[in-house]
Protein backbone atom coordinates (compact mmCIF):
# COMPACT_ATOMS: atom_id res chain seq x y z
CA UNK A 1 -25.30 -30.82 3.45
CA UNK A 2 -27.26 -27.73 3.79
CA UNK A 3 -25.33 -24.29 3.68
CA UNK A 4 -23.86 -22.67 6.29
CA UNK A 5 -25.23 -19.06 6.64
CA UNK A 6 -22.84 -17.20 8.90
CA UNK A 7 -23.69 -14.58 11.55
CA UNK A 8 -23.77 -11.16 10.54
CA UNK A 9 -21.13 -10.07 12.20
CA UNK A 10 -18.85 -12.20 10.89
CA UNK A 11 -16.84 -12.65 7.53
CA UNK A 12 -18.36 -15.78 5.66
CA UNK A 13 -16.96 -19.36 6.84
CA UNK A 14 -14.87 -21.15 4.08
CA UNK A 15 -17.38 -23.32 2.32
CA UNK A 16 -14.65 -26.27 1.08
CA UNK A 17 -14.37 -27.12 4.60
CA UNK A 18 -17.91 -27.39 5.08
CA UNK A 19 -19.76 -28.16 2.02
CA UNK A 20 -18.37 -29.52 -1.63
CA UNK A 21 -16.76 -26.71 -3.66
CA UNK A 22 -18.90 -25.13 -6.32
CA UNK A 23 -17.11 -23.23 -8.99
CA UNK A 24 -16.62 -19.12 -8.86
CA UNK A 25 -17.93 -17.44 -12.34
CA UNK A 26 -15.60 -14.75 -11.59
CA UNK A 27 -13.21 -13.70 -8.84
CA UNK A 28 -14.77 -11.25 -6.17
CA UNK A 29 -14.60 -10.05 -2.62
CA UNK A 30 -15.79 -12.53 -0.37
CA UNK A 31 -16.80 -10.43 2.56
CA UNK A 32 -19.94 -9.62 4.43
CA UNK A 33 -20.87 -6.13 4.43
CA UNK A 34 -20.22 -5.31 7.53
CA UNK A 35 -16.72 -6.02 7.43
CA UNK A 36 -15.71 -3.03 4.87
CA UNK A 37 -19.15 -0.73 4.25
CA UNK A 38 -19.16 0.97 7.43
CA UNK A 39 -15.62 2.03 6.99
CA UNK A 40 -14.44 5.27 5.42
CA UNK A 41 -13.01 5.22 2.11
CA UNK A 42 -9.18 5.95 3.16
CA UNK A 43 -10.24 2.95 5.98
CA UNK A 44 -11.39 0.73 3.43
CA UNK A 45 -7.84 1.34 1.43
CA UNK A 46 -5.97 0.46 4.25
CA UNK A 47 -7.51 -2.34 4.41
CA UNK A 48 -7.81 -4.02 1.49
CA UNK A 49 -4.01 -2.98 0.66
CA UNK A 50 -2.52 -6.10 -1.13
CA UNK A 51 1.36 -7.30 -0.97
CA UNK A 52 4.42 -5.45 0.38
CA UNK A 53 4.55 -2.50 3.34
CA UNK A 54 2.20 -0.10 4.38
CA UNK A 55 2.18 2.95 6.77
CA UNK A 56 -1.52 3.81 8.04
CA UNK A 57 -1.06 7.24 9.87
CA UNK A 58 -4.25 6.92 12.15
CA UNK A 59 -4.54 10.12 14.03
CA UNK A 60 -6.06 10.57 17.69
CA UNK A 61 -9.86 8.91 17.28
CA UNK A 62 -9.80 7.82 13.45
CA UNK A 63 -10.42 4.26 13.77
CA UNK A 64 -7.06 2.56 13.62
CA UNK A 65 -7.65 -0.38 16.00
CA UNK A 66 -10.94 -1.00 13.69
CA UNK A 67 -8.56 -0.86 10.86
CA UNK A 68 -6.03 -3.53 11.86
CA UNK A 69 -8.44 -5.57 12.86
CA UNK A 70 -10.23 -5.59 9.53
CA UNK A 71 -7.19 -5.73 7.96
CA UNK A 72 -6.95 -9.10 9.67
CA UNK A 73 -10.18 -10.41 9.12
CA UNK A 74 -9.73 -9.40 5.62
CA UNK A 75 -6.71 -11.30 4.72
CA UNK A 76 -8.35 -13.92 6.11
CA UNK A 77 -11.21 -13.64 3.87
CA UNK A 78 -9.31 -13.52 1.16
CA UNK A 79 -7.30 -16.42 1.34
CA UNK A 80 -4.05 -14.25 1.46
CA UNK A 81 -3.01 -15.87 4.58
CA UNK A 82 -4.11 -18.54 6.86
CA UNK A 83 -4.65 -16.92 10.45
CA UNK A 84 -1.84 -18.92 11.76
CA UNK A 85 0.35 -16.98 9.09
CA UNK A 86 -0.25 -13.51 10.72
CA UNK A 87 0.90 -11.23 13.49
CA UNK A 88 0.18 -8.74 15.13
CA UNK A 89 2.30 -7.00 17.23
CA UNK A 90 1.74 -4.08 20.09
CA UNK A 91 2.40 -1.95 22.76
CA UNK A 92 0.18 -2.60 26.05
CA UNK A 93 -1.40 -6.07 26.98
CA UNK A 94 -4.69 -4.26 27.24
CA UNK A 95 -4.44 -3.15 23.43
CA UNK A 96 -3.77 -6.52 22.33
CA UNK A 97 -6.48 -8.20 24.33
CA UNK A 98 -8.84 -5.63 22.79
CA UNK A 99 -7.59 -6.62 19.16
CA UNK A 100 -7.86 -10.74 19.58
CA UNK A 101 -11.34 -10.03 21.21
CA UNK A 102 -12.38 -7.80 18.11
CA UNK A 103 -10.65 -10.33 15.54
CA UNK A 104 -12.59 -12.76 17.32
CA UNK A 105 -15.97 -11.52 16.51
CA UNK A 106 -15.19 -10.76 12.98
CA UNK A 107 -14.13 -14.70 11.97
CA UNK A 108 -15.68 -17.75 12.01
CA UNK A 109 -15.80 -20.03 15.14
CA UNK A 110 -12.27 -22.30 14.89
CA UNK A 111 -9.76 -19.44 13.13
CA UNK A 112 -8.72 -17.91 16.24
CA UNK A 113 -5.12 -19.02 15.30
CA UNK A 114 -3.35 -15.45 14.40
CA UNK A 115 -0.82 -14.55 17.05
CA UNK A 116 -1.82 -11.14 18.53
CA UNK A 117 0.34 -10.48 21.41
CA UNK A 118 2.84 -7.48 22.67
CA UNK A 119 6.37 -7.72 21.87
CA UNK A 120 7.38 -8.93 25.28
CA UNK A 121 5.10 -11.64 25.02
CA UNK A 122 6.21 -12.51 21.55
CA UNK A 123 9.47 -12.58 22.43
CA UNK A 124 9.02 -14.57 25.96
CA UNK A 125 7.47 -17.39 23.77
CA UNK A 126 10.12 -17.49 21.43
CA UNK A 127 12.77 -17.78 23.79
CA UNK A 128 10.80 -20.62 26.16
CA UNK A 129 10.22 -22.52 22.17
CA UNK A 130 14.08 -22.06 21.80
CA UNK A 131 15.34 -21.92 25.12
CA UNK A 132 18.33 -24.11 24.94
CA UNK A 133 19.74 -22.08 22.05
CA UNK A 134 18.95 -18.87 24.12
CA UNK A 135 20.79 -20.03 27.26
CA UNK A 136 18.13 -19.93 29.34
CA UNK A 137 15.62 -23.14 30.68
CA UNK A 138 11.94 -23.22 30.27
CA UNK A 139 11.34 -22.46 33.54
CA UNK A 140 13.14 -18.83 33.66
CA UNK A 141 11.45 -16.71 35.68
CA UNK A 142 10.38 -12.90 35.04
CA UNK A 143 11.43 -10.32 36.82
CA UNK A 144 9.80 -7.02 37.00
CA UNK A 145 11.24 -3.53 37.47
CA UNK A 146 10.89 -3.36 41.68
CA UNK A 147 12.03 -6.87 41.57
CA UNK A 148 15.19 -5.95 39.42
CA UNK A 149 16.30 -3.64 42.34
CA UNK A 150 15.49 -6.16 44.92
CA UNK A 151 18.08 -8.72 42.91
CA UNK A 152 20.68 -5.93 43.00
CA UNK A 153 20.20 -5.41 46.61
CA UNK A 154 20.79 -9.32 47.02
CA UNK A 155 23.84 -8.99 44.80
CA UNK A 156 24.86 -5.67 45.91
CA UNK A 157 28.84 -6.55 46.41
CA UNK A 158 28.78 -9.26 43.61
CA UNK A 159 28.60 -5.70 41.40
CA UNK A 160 31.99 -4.19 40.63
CA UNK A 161 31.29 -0.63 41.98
CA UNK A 162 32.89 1.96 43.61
CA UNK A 163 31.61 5.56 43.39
CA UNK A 164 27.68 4.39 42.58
CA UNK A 165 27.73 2.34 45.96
CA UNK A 166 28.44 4.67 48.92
CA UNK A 167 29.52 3.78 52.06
CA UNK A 168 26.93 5.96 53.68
CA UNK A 169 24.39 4.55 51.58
CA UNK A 170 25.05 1.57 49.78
CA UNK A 171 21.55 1.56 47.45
CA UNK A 172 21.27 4.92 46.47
CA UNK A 173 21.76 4.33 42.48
CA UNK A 174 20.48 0.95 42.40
CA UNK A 175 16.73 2.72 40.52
CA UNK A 176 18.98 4.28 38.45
CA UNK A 177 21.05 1.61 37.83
CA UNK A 178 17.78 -0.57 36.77
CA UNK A 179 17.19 2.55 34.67
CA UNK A 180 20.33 2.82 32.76
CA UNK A 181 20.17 -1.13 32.06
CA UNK A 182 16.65 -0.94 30.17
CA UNK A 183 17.57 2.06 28.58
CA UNK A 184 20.55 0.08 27.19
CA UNK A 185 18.34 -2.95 26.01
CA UNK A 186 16.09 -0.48 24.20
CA UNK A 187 18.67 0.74 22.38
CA UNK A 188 20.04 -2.62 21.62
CA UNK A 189 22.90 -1.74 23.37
CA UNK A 190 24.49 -5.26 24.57
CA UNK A 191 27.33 -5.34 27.56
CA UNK A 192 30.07 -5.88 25.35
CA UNK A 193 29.37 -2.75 23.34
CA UNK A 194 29.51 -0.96 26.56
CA UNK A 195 32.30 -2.00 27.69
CA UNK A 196 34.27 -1.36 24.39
CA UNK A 197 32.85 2.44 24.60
CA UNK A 198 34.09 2.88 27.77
CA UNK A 199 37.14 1.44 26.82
CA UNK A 200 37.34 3.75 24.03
CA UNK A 201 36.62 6.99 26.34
CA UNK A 202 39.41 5.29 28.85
CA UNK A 203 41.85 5.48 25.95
CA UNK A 204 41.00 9.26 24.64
CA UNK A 205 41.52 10.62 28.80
CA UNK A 206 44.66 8.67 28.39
CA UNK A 207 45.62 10.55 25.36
CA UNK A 208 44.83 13.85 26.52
CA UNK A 209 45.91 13.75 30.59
CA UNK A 210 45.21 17.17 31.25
CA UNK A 211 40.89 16.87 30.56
CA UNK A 212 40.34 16.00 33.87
CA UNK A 213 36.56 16.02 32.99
CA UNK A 214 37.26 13.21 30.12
CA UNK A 215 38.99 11.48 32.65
CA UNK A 216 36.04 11.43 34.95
CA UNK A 217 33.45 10.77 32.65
CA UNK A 218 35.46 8.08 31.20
CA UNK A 219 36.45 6.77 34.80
CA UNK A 220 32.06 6.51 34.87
CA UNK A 221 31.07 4.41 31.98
CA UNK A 222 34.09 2.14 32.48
CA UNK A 223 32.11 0.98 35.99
CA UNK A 224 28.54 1.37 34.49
CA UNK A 225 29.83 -0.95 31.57
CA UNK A 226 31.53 -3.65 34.34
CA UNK A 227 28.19 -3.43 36.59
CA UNK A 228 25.70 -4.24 33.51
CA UNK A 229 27.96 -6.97 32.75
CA UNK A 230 28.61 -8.08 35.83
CA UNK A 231 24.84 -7.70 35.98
CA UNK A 232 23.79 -9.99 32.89
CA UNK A 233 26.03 -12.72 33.82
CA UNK A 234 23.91 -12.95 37.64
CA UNK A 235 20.97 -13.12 35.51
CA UNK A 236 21.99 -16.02 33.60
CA UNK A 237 23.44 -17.45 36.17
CA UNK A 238 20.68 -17.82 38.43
CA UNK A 239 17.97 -18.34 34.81
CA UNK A 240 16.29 -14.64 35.38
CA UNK A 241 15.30 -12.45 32.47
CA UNK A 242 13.67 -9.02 32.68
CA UNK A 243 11.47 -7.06 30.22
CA UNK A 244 14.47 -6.04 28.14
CA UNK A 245 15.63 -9.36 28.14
CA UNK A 246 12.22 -10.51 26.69
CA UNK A 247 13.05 -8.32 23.02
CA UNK A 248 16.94 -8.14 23.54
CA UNK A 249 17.54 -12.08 23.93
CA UNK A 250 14.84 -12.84 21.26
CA UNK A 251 16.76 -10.41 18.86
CA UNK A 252 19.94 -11.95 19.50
CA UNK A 253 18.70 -15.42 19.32
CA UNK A 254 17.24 -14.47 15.50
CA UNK A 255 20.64 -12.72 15.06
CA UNK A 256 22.93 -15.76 16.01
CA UNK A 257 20.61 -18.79 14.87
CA UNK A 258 19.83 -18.20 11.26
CA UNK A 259 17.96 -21.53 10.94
CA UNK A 260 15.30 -19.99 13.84
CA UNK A 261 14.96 -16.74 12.20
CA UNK A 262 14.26 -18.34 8.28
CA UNK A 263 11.56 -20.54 10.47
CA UNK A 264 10.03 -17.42 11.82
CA UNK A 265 9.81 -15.67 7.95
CA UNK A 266 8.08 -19.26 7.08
CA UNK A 267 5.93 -19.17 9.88
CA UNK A 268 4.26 -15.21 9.02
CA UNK A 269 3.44 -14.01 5.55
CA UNK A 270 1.52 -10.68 7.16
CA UNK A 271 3.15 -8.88 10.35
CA UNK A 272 1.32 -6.45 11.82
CA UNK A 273 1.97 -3.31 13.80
CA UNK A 274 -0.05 -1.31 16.18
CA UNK A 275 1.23 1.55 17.98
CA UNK A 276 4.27 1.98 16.36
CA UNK A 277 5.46 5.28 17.46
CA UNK A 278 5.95 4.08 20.54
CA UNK A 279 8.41 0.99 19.58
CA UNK A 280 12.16 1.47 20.94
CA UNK A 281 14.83 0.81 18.33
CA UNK A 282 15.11 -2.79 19.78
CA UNK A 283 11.38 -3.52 18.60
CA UNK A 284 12.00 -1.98 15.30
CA UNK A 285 15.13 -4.36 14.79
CA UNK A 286 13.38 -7.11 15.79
CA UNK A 287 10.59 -6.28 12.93
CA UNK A 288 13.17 -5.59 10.52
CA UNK A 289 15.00 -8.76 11.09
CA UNK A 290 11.73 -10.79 10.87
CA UNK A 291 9.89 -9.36 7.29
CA UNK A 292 13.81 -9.41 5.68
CA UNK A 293 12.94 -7.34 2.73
CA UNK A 294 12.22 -3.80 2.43
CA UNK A 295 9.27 -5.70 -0.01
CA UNK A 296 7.82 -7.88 2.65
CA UNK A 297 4.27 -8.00 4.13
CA UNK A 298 4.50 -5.63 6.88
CA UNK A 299 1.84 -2.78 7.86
CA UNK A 300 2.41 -0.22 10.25
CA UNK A 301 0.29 1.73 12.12
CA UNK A 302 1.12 5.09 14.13
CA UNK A 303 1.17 8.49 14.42
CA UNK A 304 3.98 10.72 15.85
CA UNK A 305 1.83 13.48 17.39
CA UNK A 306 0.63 10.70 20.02
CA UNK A 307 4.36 9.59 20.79
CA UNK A 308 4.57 9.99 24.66
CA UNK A 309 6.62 7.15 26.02
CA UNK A 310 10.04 8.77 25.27
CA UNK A 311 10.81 7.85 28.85
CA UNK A 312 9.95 4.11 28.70
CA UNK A 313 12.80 3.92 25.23
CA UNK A 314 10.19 4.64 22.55
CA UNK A 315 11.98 6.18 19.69
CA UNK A 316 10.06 8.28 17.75
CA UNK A 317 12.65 8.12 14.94
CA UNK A 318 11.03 4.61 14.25
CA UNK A 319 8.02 6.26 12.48
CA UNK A 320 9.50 9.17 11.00
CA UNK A 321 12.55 6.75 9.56
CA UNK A 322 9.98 4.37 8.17
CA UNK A 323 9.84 5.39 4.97
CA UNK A 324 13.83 4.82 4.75
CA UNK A 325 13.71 0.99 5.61
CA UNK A 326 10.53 0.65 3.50
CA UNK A 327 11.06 3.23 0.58
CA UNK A 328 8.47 1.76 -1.49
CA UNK A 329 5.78 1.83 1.37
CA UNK A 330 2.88 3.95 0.53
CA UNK A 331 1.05 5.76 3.46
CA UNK A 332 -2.93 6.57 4.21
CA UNK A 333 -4.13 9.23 6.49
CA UNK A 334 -6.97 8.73 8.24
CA UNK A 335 -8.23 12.27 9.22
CA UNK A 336 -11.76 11.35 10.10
CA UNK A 337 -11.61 11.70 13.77
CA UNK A 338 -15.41 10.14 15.87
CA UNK A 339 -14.44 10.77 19.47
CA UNK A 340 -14.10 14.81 19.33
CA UNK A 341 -15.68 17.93 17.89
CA UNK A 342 -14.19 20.27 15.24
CA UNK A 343 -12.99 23.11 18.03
CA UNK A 344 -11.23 21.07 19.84
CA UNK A 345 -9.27 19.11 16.61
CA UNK A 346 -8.04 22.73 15.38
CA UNK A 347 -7.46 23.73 18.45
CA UNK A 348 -5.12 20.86 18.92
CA UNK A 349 -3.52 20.79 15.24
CA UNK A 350 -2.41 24.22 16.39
CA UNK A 351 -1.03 23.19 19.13
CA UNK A 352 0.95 20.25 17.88
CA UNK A 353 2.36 22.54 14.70
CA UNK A 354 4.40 24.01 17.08
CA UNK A 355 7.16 21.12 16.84
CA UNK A 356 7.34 21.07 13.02
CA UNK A 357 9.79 20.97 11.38
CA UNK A 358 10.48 17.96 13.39
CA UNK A 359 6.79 15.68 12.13
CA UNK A 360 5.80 13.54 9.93
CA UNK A 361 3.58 15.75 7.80
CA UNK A 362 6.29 18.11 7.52
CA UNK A 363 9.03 15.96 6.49
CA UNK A 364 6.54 13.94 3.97
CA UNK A 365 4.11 16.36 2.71
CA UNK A 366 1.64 14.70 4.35
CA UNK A 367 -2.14 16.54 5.62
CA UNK A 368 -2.70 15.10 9.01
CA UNK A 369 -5.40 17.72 9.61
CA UNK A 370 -8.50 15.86 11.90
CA UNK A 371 -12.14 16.24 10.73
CA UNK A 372 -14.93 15.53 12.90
CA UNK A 373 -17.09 13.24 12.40
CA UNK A 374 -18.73 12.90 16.35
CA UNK A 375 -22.18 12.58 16.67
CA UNK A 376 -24.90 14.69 18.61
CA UNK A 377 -25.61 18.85 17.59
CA UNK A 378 -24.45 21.83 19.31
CA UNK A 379 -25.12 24.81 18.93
CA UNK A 380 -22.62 27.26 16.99
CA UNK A 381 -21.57 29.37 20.30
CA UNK A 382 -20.79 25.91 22.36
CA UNK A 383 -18.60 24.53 19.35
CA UNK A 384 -16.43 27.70 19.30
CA UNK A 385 -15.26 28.59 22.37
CA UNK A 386 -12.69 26.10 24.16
CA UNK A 387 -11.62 27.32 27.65
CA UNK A 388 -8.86 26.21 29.07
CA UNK A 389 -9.32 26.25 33.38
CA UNK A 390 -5.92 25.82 35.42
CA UNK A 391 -5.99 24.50 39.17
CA UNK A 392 -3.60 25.18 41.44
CA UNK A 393 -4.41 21.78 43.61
CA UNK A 394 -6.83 18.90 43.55
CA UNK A 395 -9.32 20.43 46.04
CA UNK A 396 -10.07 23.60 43.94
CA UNK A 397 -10.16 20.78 41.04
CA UNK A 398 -12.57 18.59 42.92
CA UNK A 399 -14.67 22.30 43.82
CA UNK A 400 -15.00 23.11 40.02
CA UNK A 401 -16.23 20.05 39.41
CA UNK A 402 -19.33 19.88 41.56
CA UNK A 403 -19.91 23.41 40.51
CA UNK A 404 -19.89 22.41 36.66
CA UNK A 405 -22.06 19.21 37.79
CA UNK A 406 -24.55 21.46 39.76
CA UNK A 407 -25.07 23.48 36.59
CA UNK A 408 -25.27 20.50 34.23
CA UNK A 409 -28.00 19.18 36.47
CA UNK A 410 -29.80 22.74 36.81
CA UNK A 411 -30.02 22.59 32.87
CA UNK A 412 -31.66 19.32 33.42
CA UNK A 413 -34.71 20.80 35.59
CA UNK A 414 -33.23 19.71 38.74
CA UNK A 415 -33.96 22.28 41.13
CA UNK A 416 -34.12 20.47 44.18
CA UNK A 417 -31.18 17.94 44.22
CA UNK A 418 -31.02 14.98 46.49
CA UNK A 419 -28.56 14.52 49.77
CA UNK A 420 -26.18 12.90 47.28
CA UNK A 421 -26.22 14.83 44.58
CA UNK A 422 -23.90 18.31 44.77
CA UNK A 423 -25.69 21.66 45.30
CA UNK A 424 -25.67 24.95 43.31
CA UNK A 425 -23.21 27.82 43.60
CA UNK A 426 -22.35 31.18 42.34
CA UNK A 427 -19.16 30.88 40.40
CA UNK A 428 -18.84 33.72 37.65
CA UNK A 429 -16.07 32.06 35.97
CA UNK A 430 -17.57 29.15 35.67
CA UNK A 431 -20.83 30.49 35.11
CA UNK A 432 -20.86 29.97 31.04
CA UNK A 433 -19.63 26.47 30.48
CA UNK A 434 -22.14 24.00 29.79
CA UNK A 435 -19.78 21.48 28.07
CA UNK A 436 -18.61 18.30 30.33
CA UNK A 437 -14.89 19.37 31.81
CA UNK A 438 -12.04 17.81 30.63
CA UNK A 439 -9.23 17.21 32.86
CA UNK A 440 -5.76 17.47 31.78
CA UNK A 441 -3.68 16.28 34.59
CA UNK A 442 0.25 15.62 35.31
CA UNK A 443 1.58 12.24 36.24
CA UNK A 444 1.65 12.85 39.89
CA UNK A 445 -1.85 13.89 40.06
CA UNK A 446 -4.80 11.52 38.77
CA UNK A 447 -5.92 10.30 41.97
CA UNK A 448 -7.43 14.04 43.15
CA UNK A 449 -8.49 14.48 39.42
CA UNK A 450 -10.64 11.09 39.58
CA UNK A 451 -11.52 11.96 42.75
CA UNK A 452 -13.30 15.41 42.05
CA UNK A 453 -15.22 13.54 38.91
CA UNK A 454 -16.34 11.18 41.09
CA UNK A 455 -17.21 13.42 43.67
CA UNK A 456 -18.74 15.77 41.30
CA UNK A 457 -21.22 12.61 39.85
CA UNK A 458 -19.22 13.18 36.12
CA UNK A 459 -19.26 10.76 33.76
CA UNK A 460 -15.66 8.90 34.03
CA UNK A 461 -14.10 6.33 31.70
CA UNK A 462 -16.56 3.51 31.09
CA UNK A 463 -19.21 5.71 31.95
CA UNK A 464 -21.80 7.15 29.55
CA UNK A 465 -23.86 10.68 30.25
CA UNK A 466 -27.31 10.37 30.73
């Protein structure tokens, strides 16, 4: 049988399954090129790290979805795991969809068998696998967060409440009751240890009669902690599960069925994690309880400047407490940042010192500094100065973005621009930028943002300058 020569692009295909098996004079790295020379060296580290846990600190634009997915490829290469013996765990659907395509190209056609998926999907599949142990069928359906409040409404007086269901309006608190019920399932917080807080507070306003603000608060959590109750057994009852459900359930099932959880630690010899600053304390459980040794295969991948979904239950306490679950993890810092220039990383890292003591590299002795490594010149004068241009609403925004398009296309030798294209004006404080705006924009205002880029003919996400 003639060999097989394997694309480029792709880590070499397993010969014994293709051809007879000639001996190895000596043991070596069986990778293509491309798989670890384009990578820096503190990238290539990470990714040829051997057995036990790792924490890869990847900074803003250093490469760390390239490094997972190396990592992958690489353990596949090297015969350290079958692909059907690794996971790889993360935050959005979109990031995992971007990893499995990436994997993807890196192996050989047929080893598409390593489970990258989020933790909600993870844990959905487990529980439909395992259903009848979970309580649940294999048809359960899903709900999502504006569907959550639409079962409450259904079941509004199957809910024991009193004060959080006015007469005068019924469904004021029902968001917030949806609210305070995820909250608890990030926090791993199940009904019964609600209820025996509350009864707790109940007995300390008993014990002191005259804190009439002990009483109240007290008086509160005992009918929060009978409404999620009340709340999980509807669910069950009518087979529903929400998002929390989809990591809460799955933890308990591990928890309660140790049979299930010693044929998960079978099933994976390498867990993966990407994004893990923004994990709730539920996730990190859940990772915990599936490696089972502070010595087990698990790499980590985060970085606690970029945690911003505090209000979704991501704990940042998960990455900075790492290093006490895992004390003989080693970290790597990857500081070589390719998406931004040197200006604009200081300017940042001066920014973001602001909430030491409370970071990683101040608690660790770590150098999280960012170097650039973008491509493209400027000159000396453009790379210095970073000026930072505050709107007061999305029409001036939309304004100062035509104005810094009519410019850019001046510099092109544009001087008579076309009906679509925006025309030239006099704005002095505008007058010496000649660097593409950046937008930095609240949560209530994208749409005018996008709209003035567009408007303006900038270059938007998935869009490349000319």
């Amino acid at each position: 049988m003639p060999a097989v020569v394997p694309s480029p692009n792709q880590i070499p295909i397993f010969e014994e399954l293709v051809a007879p098996p000639r001996a190895q004079t000596r043991p070596h790295l069986r990778i293509q090129p491309p798989l670890l020379a384009d990578l820096t060296p503190r990238q290539r580290k990470a990714v040829t790290h051997g057995e036990g846990p790792l924490l890869i600190v990847a900074g803003a634009g250093t490469g760390k979805t390239t490094v997972i997915t190396r990592r992958i490829a690489w353990l596949i290469a090297e015969k350290l795991a079958k692909p059907s013996e690794i996971l790889a765990l993360t935050f959005t659907d979109r990031a995992a969809l971007e990893m499995t395509e990436r994997v993807d190209r890196l192996v050989p056609y047929g080893y598409t068998d390593t489970v990258i998926s989020t933790f909600h999907a993870w844990g959905d599949r487990l529980l439909r696998d395992h259903a009848m142990e979970a309580g649940l069928s294999d048809r359960s359906i899903v709900l999502s967060r504006a569907e959550q409040v639409i079962f409450l409404r259904e079941h509004l007086f199957d809910l024991p409440l009193d004060r959080y269901r006015p007469l005068g309006d019924p469904t004021r608190f029902l968001h917030a009751l949806v609210t305070l019920i995820s909250r608890a399932r990030d926090e791993d917080v199940p009904p019964s240890e609600y209820r025996a807080l509350a009864q707790r507070l109940l007995a300390a306003a008993d014990a002191a009669p005259d804190d009439a603000a002990l009483a109240e608060t007290a008086a509160q959590q005992a009918e929060l902690a009978a409404c999620y109750g009340a709340y999980e057994e509807l669910m069950r009852r009518t087979d529903r599960i929400d998002f929390g459900d989809q990591v809460g359930l799955a933890l308990r099932l591990l928890r309660d069925h140790p049979a299930i959880l010693e044929a998960e630690r079978q099933r994976y010899r390498y867990i993966l994690v990407d994004e893990f600053q923004d994990t709730n304390h539920a996730q990190f459980e859940l990772v915990k309880l599936l490696v089972g040794s502070p010595a087990a295969n698990l790499t980590v991948v985060g970085d606690d400047d970029q945690s911003i979904y505090r209000f979704r239950g991501a704990a940042l306490s998960n990455i900075l407490g790492f290093r006490e679950a895992f004390p003989s993890a080693p970290s790597v810092v990857l500081t070589d940042n390719f998406r931004s220039r040197q200006s604009i990383l200081d300017a940042a890292y001066r920014l973001i010192r602001h909430n030491d003591p409370d970071r990683l590299e101040a608690r660790e002795g770590l150098d999280k500094r960012l170097v650039a490594r973008a491509h493209g010149r400027r000159s000396a004068a453009a790379e210095s100065n970073i000026e930072l241009l505050a709107f007061d609403t999305g029409r001036c925004h939309r304004g100062a973005g035509r104005r810094l398009a009519a410019r850019r296309q001046a510099r092109r030798g544009s001087r008579h621009p076309g009906p679509h294209q925006p025309r030239r004006r006099s704005d002095p404080s505008l007058a010496e930028h000649g660097a593409r705006p950046v937008a930095v924009r609240g949560d209530r205002g994208p749409v005018p943002a996008a709209g003035g880029s567009a408007a303006g003919q900038l270059p938007a996400r998935g869009q490349r300058s000319k």
